[in-house]
Protein backbone atom coordinates (compact mmCIF):
# COMPACT_ATOMS: atom_id res chain seq x y z
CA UNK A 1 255.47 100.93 -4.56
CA UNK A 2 257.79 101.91 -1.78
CA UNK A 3 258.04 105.65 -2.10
CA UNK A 4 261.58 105.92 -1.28
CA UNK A 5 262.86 110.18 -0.59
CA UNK A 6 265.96 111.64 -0.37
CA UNK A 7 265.13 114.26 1.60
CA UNK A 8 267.94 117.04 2.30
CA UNK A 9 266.06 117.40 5.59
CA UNK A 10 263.11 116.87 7.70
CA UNK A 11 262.12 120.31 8.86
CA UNK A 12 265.89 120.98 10.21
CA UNK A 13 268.87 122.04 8.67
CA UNK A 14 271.09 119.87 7.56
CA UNK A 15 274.79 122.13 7.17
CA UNK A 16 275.49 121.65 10.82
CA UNK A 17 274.54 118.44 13.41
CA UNK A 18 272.03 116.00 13.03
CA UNK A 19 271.28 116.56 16.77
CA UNK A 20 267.65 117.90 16.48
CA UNK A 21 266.80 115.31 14.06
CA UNK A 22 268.04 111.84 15.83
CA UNK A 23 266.27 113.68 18.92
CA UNK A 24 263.08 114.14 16.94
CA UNK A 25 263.11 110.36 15.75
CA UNK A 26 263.13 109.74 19.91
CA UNK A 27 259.60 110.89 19.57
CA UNK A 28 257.93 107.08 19.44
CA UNK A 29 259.62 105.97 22.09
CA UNK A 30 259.06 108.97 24.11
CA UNK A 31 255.34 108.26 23.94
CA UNK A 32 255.58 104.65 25.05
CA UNK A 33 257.66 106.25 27.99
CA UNK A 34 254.50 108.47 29.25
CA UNK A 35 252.24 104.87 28.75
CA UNK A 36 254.57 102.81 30.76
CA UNK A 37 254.12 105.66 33.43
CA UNK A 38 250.00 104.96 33.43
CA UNK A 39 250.58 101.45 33.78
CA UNK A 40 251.43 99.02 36.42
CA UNK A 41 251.13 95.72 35.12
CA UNK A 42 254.16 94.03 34.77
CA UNK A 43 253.05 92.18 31.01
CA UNK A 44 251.94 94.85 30.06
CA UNK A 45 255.10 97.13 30.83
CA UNK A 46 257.39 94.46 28.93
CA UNK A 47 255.21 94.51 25.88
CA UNK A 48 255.26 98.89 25.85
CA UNK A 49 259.39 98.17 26.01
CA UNK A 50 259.09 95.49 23.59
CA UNK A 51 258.12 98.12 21.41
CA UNK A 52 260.21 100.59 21.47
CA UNK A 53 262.70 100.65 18.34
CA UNK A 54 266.32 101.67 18.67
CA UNK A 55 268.57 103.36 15.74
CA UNK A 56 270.71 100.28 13.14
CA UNK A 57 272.98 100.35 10.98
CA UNK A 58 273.90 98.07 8.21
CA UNK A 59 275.69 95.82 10.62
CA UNK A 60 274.45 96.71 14.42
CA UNK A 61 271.48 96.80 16.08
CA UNK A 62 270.15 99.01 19.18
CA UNK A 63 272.59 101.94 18.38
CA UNK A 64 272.03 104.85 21.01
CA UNK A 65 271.35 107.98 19.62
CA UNK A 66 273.96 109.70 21.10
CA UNK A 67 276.47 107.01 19.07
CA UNK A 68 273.95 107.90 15.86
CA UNK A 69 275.04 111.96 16.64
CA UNK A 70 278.10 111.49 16.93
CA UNK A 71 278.96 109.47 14.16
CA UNK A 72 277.27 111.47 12.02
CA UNK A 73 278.94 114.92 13.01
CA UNK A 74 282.63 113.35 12.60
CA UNK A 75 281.91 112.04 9.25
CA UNK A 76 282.47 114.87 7.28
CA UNK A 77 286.10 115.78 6.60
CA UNK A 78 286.70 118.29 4.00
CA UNK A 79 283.24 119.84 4.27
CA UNK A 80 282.60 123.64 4.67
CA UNK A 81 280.42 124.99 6.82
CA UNK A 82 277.89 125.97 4.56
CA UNK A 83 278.39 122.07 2.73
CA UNK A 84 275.36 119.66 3.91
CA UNK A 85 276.85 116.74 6.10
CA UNK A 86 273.93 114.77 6.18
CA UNK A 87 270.68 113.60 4.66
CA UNK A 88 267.25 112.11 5.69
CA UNK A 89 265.91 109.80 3.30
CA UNK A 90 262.24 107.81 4.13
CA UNK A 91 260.74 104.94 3.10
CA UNK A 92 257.14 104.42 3.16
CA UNK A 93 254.87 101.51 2.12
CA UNK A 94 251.69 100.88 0.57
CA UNK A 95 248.62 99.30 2.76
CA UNK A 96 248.92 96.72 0.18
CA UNK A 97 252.63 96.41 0.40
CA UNK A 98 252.31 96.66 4.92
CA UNK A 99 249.48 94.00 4.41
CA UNK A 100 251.77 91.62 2.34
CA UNK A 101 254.51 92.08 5.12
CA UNK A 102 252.32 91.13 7.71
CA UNK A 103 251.07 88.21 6.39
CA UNK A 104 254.62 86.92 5.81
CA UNK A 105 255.08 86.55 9.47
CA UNK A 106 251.35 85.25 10.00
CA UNK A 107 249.21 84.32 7.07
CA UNK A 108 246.60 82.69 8.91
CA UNK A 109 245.61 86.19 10.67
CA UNK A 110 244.08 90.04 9.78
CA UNK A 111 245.74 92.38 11.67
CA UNK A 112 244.87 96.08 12.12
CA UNK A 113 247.60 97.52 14.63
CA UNK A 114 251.24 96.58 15.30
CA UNK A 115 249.87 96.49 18.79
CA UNK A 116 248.16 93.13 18.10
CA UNK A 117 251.00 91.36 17.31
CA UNK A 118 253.01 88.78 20.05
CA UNK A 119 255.92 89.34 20.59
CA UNK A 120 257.62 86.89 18.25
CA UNK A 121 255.47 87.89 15.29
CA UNK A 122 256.87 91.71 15.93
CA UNK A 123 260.06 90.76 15.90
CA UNK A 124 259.43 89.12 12.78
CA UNK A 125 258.26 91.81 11.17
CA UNK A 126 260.53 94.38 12.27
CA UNK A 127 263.13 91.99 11.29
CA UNK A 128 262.03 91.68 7.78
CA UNK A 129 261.80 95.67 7.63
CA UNK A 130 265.33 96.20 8.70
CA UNK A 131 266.78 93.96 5.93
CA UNK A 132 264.99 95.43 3.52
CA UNK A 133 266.00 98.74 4.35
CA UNK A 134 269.88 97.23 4.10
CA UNK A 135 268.96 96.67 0.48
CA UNK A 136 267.30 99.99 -0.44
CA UNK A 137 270.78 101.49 1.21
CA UNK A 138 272.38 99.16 -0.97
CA UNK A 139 271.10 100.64 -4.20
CA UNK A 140 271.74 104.30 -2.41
CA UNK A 141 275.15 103.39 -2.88
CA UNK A 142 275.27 101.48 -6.57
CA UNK A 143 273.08 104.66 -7.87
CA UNK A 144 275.79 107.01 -7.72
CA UNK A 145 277.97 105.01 -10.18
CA UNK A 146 280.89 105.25 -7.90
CA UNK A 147 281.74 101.49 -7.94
CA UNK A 148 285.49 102.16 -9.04
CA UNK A 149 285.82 104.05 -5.86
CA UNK A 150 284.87 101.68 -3.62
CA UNK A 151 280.89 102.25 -2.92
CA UNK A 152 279.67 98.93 -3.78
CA UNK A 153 277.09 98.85 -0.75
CA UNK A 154 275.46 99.94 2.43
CA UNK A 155 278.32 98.82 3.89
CA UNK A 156 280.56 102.05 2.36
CA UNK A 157 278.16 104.22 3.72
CA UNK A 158 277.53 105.56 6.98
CA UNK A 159 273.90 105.68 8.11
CA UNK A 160 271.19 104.67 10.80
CA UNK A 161 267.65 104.20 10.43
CA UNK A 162 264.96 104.02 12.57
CA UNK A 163 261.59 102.17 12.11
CA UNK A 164 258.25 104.14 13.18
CA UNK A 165 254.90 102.75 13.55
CA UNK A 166 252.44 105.66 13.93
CA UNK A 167 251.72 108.38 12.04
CA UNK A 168 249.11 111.66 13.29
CA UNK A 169 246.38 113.54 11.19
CA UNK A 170 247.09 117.12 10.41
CA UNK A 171 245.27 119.94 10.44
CA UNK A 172 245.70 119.94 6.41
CA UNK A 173 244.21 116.47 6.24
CA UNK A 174 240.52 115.82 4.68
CA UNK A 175 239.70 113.95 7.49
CA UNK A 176 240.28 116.70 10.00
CA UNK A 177 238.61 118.75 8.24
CA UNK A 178 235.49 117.11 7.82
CA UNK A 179 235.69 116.77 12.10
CA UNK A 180 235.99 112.74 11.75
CA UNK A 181 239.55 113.08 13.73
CA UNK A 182 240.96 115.98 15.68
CA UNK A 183 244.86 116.80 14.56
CA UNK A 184 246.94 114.75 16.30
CA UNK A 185 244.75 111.94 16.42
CA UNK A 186 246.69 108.57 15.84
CA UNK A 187 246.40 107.19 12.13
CA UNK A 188 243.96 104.01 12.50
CA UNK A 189 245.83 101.37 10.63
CA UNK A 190 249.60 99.80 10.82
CA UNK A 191 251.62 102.83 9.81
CA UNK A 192 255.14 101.61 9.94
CA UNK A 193 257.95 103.54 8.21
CA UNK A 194 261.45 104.21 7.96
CA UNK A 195 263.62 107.45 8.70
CA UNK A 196 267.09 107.37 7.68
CA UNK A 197 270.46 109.63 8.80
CA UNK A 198 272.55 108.98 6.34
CA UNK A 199 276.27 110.90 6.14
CA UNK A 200 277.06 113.10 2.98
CA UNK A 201 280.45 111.83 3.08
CA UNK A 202 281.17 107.84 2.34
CA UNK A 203 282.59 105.45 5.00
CA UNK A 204 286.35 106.48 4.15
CA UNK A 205 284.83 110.07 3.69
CA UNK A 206 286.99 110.89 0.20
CA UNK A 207 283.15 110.88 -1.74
CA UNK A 208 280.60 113.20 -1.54
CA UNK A 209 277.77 111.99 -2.11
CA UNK A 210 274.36 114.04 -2.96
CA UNK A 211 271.15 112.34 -3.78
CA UNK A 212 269.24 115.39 -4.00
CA UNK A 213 271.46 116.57 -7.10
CA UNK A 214 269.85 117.50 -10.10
CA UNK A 215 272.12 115.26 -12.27
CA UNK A 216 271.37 111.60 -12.92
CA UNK A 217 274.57 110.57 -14.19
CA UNK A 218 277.51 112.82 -15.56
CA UNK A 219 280.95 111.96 -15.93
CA UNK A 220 283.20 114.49 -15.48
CA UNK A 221 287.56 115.09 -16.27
CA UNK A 222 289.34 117.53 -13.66
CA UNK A 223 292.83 117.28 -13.94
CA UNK A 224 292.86 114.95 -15.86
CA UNK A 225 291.21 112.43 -13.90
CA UNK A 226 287.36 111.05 -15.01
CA UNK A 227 285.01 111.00 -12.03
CA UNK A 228 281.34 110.01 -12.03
CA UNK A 229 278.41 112.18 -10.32
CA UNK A 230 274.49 112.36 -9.97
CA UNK A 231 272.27 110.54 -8.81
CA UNK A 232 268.58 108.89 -10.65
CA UNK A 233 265.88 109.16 -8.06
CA UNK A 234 263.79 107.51 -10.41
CA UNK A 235 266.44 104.93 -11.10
CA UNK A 236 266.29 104.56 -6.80
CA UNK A 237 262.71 103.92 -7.03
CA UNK A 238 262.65 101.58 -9.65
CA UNK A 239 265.31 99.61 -7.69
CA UNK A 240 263.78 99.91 -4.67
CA UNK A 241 260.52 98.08 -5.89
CA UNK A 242 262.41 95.22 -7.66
CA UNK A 243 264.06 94.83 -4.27
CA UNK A 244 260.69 95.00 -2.48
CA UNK A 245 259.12 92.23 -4.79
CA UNK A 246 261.87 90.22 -5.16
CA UNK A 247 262.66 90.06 -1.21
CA UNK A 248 259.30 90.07 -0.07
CA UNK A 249 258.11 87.82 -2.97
CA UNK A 250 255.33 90.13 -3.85
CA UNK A 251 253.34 89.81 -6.66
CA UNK A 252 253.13 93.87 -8.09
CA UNK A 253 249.79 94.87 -10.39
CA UNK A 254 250.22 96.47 -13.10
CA UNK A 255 248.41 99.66 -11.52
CA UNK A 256 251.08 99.66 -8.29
CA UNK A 257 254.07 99.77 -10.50
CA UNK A 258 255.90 103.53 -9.78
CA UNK A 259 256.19 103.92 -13.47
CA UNK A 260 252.97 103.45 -14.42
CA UNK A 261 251.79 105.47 -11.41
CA UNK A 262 254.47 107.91 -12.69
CA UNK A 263 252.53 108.43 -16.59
CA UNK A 264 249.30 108.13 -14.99
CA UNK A 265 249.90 111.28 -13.21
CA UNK A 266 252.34 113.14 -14.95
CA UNK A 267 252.12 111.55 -18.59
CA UNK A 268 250.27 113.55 -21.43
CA UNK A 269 246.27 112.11 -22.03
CA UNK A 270 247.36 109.60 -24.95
CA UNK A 271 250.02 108.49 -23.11
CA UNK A 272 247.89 108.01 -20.06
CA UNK A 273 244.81 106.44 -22.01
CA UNK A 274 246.99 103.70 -23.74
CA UNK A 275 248.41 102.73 -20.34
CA UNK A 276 245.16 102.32 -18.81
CA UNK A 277 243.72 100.81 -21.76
CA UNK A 278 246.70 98.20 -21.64
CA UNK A 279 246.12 97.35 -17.68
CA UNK A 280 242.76 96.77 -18.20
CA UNK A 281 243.39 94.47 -20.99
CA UNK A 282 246.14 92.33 -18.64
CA UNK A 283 244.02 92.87 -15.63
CA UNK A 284 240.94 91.04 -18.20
CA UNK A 285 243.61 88.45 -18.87
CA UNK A 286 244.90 87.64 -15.56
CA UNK A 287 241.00 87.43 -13.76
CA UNK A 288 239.83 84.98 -17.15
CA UNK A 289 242.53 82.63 -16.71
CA UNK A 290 241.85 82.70 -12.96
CA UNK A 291 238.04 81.52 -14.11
CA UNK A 292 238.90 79.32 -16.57
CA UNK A 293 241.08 77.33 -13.80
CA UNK A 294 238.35 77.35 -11.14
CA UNK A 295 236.25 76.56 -13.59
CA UNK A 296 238.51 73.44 -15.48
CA UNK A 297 239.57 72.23 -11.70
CA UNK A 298 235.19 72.13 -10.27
CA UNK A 299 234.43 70.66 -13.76
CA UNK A 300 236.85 68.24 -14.06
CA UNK A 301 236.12 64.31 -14.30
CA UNK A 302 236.91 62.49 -11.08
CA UNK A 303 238.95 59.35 -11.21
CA UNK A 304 237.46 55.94 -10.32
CA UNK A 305 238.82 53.82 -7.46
CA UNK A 306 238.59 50.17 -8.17
């Protein structure tokens, strides 16, 4: 599934600006600025810009990241100093789940790198990332039950995201260890992913809004007026794959589904043996009745033609 975080913060804090982190998502296109500096073909500088991806929002496109800074760090009346003003949630696919994206622009082809697609096909796909993204920022707003106030969608929020394509081994990772790849070593593979900045307060900043909270849903009476809080990061998740499948028209297995992944690591051993036992009973099902129709459609008696 798309594991979707709300992370307070990516290595920064997050009670002051977002400055070091919208510079630290400038880090892609930094590194496409050193290769256009080793190159001097013309085609092959426009594809290197081409590339390069630029902050959105959930109604503009190539926002700067100075406009991303300072949006962010005047969005948050009411907040003390010690208050969070922003957080960095990320989404991040499945090979499966990159794969079926890929093919949606270009069935016909197996690709391996973002670098091997034209121009048109990348647009495509970066296209189809960015909208869903809108609708995972979508249910960000709907989870925290604040409808009556006005937070209906991405559009009450205010947020930027950014799309990334590479990711780099670390020292920590297996294959580093075992000396196949040296740490920093680009991932092989298409990589792509999504960083978000999104503001703690809403769009009209009167909500705070905290999706790191350890309430799922409470609803609360202070002075006499009933307010609702929390936030379900499962509940996100669950959303977030409907969305995925639904948008993407993506057929989920049984074994892919975050809620089964969920039991199968976390759930106690008869909860986890039932669940496998009933995948591998629907998994039987599904690959029979795939047989039986290969087998009904090559068997089948051809008409005559008089």
């Amino acid at each position: 599934m798309p594991i979707s975080k709300p992370h307070s913060t990516l290595g920064a804090t997050n009670i002051s600006s977002c400055v070091d982190l919208a510079m630290y998502l400038e880090k892609e296109n930094n590194e496409l600025d050193k290769a256009l500096k080793n190159t001097s073909s013309i085609e092959r500088v426009r594809a290197i810009e081409n590339r390069k991806q630029f902050f959105f929002s959930h109604s503009k496109n190539n926002i700067s990241t100075n406009e991303v800074i300072s949006s962010i760090d005047k969005n948050i009346k009411k907040l003390g100093k010690t208050d969070a003003k922003y957080f960095a949630p990320t989404i991040n696919f499945s090979q499966q789940e990159l794969k079926h994206i890929i093919q949606s622009v270009d069935e016909k082809k197996e690709f391996t790198s973002v670098w091997e697609l034209n121009n048109n096909e990348y647009d495509l796909f970066i296209d189809k990332i960015k909208e869903y993204t809108k609708l995972i920022m979508t249910n960000y707003a709907k989870n925290f039950n604040r409808e009556d106030k006005g937070l209906k969608s991405g559009n009450d929020l205010v947020y930027f995201a950014k799309i990334e394509h590479f990711r780099k081994f670390k020292g920590t990772d297996d294959e580093v260890k075992k000396g196949e790849y040296r740490a920093g070593d680009l991932k092989p593979g298409i990589n792509s992913h999504v960083h978000i900045i999104v503001s703690r307060k809403d769009v009209t900043q009167k909500l705070k809004l905290t999706p790191i909270t350890k309430e799922r849903s409470t609803t609360r009476t202070i002075g006499g007026n009933r307010y609702h809080v929390g936030f379900d990061r499962m509940k996100w998740i669950n959303m977030n794959e409907k969305s995925f499948d639904d948008f993407f028209q993506y057929k989920r297995k049984d074994r892919e589904r975050f809620m089964n992944q969920y039991i199968l690591k976390n759930g106690s051993p008869r909860e986890k043996e039932a669940l496998l036992k009933e995948i591998e009973t629907n998994e039987q099902t599904i690959k029979n009745t795939i047989n039986y129709a290969k087998n009904h459609t090559r068997n089948s008696p051809k008409r005559r033609s008089w």
